[in-house]
Protein backbone atom coordinates (compact mmCIF):
# COMPACT_ATOMS: atom_id res chain seq x y z
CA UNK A 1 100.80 140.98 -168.30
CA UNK A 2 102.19 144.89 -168.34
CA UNK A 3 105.01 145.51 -169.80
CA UNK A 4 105.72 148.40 -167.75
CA UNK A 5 105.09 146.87 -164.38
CA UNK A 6 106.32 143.23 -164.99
CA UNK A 7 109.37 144.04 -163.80
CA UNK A 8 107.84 145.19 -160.21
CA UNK A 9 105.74 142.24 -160.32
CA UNK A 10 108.63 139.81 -160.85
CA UNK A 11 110.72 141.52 -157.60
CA UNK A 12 107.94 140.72 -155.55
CA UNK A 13 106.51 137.22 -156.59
CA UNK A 14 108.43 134.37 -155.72
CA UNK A 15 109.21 131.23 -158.37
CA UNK A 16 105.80 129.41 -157.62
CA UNK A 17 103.84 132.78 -158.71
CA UNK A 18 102.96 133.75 -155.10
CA UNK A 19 102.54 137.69 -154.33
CA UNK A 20 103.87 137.86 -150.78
CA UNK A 21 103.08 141.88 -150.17
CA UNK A 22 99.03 140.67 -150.97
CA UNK A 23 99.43 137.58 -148.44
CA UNK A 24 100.61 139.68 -146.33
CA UNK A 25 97.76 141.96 -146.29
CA UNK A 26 95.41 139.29 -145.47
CA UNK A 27 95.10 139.34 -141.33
CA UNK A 28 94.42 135.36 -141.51
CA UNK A 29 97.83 134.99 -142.74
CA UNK A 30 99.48 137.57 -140.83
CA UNK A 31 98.69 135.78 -137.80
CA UNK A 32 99.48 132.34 -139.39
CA UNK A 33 103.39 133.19 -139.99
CA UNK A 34 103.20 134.86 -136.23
CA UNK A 35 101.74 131.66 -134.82
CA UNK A 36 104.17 129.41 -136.67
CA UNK A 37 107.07 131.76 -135.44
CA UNK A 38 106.19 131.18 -131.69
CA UNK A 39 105.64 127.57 -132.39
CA UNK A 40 109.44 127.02 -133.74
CA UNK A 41 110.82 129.12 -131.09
CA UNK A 42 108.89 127.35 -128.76
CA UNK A 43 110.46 124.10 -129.58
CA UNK A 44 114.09 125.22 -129.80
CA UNK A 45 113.83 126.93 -126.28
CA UNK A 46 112.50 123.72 -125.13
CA UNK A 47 115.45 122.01 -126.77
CA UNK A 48 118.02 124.15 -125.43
CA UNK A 49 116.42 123.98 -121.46
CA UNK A 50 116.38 120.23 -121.73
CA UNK A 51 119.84 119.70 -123.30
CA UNK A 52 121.57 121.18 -120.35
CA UNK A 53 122.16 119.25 -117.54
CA UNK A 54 120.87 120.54 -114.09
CA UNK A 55 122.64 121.04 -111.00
CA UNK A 56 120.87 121.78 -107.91
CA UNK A 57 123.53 122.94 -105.17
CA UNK A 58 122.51 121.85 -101.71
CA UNK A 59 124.45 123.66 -98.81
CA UNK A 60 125.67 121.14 -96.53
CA UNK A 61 127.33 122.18 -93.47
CA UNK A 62 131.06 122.25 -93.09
CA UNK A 63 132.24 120.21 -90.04
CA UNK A 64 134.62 122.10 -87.35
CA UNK A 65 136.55 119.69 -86.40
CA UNK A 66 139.56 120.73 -85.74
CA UNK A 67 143.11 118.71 -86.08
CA UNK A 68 145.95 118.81 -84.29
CA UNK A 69 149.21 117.27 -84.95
CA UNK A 70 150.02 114.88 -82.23
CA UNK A 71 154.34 115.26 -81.83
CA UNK A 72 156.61 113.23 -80.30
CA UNK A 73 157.58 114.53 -76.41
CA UNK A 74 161.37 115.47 -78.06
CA UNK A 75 159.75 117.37 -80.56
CA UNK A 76 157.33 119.37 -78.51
CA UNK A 77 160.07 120.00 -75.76
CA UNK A 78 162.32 121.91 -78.75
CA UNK A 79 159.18 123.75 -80.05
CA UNK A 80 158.35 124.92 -76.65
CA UNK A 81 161.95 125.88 -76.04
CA UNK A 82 162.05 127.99 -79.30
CA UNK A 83 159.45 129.44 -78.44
CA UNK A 84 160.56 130.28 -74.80
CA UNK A 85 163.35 131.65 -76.59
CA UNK A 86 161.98 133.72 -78.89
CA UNK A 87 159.71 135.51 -76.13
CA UNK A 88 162.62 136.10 -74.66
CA UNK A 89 164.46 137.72 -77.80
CA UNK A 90 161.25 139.12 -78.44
CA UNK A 91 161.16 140.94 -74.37
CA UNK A 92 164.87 141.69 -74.98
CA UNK A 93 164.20 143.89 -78.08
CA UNK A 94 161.02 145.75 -76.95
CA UNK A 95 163.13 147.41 -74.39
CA UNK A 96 165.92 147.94 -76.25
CA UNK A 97 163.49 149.53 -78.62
CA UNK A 98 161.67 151.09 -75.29
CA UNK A 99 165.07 152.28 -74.27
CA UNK A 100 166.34 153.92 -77.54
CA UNK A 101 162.86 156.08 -77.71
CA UNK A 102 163.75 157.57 -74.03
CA UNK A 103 167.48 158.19 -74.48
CA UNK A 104 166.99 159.28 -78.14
CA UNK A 105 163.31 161.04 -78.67
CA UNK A 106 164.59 163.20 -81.16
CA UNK A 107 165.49 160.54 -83.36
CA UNK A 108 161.93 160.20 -84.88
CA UNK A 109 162.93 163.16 -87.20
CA UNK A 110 165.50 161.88 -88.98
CA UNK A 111 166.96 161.20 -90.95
CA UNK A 112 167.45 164.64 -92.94
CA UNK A 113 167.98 164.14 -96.59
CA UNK A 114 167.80 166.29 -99.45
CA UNK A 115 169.32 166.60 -103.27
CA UNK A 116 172.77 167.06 -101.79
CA UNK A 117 172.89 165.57 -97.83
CA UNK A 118 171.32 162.38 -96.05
CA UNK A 119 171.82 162.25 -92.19
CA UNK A 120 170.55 160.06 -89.67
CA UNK A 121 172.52 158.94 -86.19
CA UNK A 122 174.37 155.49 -85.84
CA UNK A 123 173.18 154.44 -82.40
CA UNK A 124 176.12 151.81 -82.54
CA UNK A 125 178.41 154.47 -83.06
CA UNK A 126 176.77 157.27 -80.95
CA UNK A 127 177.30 159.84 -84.19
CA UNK A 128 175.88 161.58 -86.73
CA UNK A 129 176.45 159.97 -90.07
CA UNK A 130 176.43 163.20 -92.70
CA UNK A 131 176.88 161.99 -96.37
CA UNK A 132 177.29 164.68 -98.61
CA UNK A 133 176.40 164.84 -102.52
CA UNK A 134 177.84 168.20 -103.86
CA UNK A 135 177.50 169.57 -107.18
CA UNK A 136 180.82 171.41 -108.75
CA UNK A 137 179.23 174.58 -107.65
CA UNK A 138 178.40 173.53 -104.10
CA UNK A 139 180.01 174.44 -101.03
CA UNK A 140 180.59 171.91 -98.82
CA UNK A 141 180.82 173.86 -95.59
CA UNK A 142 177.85 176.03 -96.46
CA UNK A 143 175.68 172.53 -96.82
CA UNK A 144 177.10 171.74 -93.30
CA UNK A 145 175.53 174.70 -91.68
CA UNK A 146 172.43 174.37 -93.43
CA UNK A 147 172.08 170.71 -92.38
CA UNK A 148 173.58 171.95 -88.66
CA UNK A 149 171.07 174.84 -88.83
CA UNK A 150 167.96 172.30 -89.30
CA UNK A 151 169.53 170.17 -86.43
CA UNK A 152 168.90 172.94 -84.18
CA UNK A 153 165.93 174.02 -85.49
CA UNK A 154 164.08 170.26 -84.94
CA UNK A 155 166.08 170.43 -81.34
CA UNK A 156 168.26 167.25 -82.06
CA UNK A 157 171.45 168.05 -79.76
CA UNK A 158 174.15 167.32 -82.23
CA UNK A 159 176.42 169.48 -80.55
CA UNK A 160 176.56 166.67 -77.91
CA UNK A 161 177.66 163.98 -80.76
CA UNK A 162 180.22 163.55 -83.04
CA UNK A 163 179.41 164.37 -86.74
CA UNK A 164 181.47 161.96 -89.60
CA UNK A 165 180.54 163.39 -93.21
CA UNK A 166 181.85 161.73 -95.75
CA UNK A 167 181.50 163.73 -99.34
CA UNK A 168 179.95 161.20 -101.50
């Protein structure tokens, strides 16, 4: 053996004295190791598909049926009262609502509001409701004009309602 190379020949010779870089190099080997490769992952992918248990989903229809609650004749005379009722409440608000859009159409611009005012109108009342939020440096009455000024200006006739501000 060389001195100078044993240590080269060591690295690459295993403890049995085989030189796996000149197996290698054979093709007969070469496609040995590849053939045993396949082989072993062949069997573990085999393992691993028949460990698992399969499920095969079938679509079966849904039935339609449908089910209805069968309710005593007291109990289905109150439900068809409240509910007689409540079309009625129901009627009774769409024109209310039907009436406040033709006495009031201006209302769908309010309310105002800003940093220092918020007004809408109190249909209960029949008024303006002005709530004012000065800073030490406001003045009040000047923030009433503006607010009176944008009145006009979206053609909301405040001049036939009473304003209440209240300086928040």
């Amino acid at each position: 053996m060389d001195p100078v190379n044993s240590s080269t020949n060591n690295s690459s010779e295993s403890s049995n004295g085989v030189n796996l870089p000149e197996l290698l190099k054979k093709k007969w080997s070469l496609a040995l190791v590849g053939i045993l490769i396949l082989f072993f992952l062949g069997i573990v992918l085999f393992l691993l598909s028949s460990s698992k248990p399969k499920h095969i989903v079938v679509s079966q229809p849904v039935p339609t049926a449908s089910i209805s609650p069968t309710l005593s004749p007291e109990i289905q005379r109150a439900l068809n009262k409240a509910i007689e009722k409540q079309k009625k409440v129901d009627q009774e608000y769409a024109g209310w609502q039907t009436q406040a859009r033709t006495d009031y159409p201006w209302k769908k611009h309010l309310p105002l509001r800003a940093d220092r005012y918020y007004v809408y109108f109190d249909m209960d009342k029949k008024a303006f409701i002005g709530l004012i939020y000065p800073k030490a440096s406001d003045d009040v009455e000047e923030i009433k004009s503006y607010v009176t000024r944008l009145l006009d200006e979206k053609q909301i006739p405040w001049k036939n309602y009473k304003i209440e501000w209240t300086i928040k």
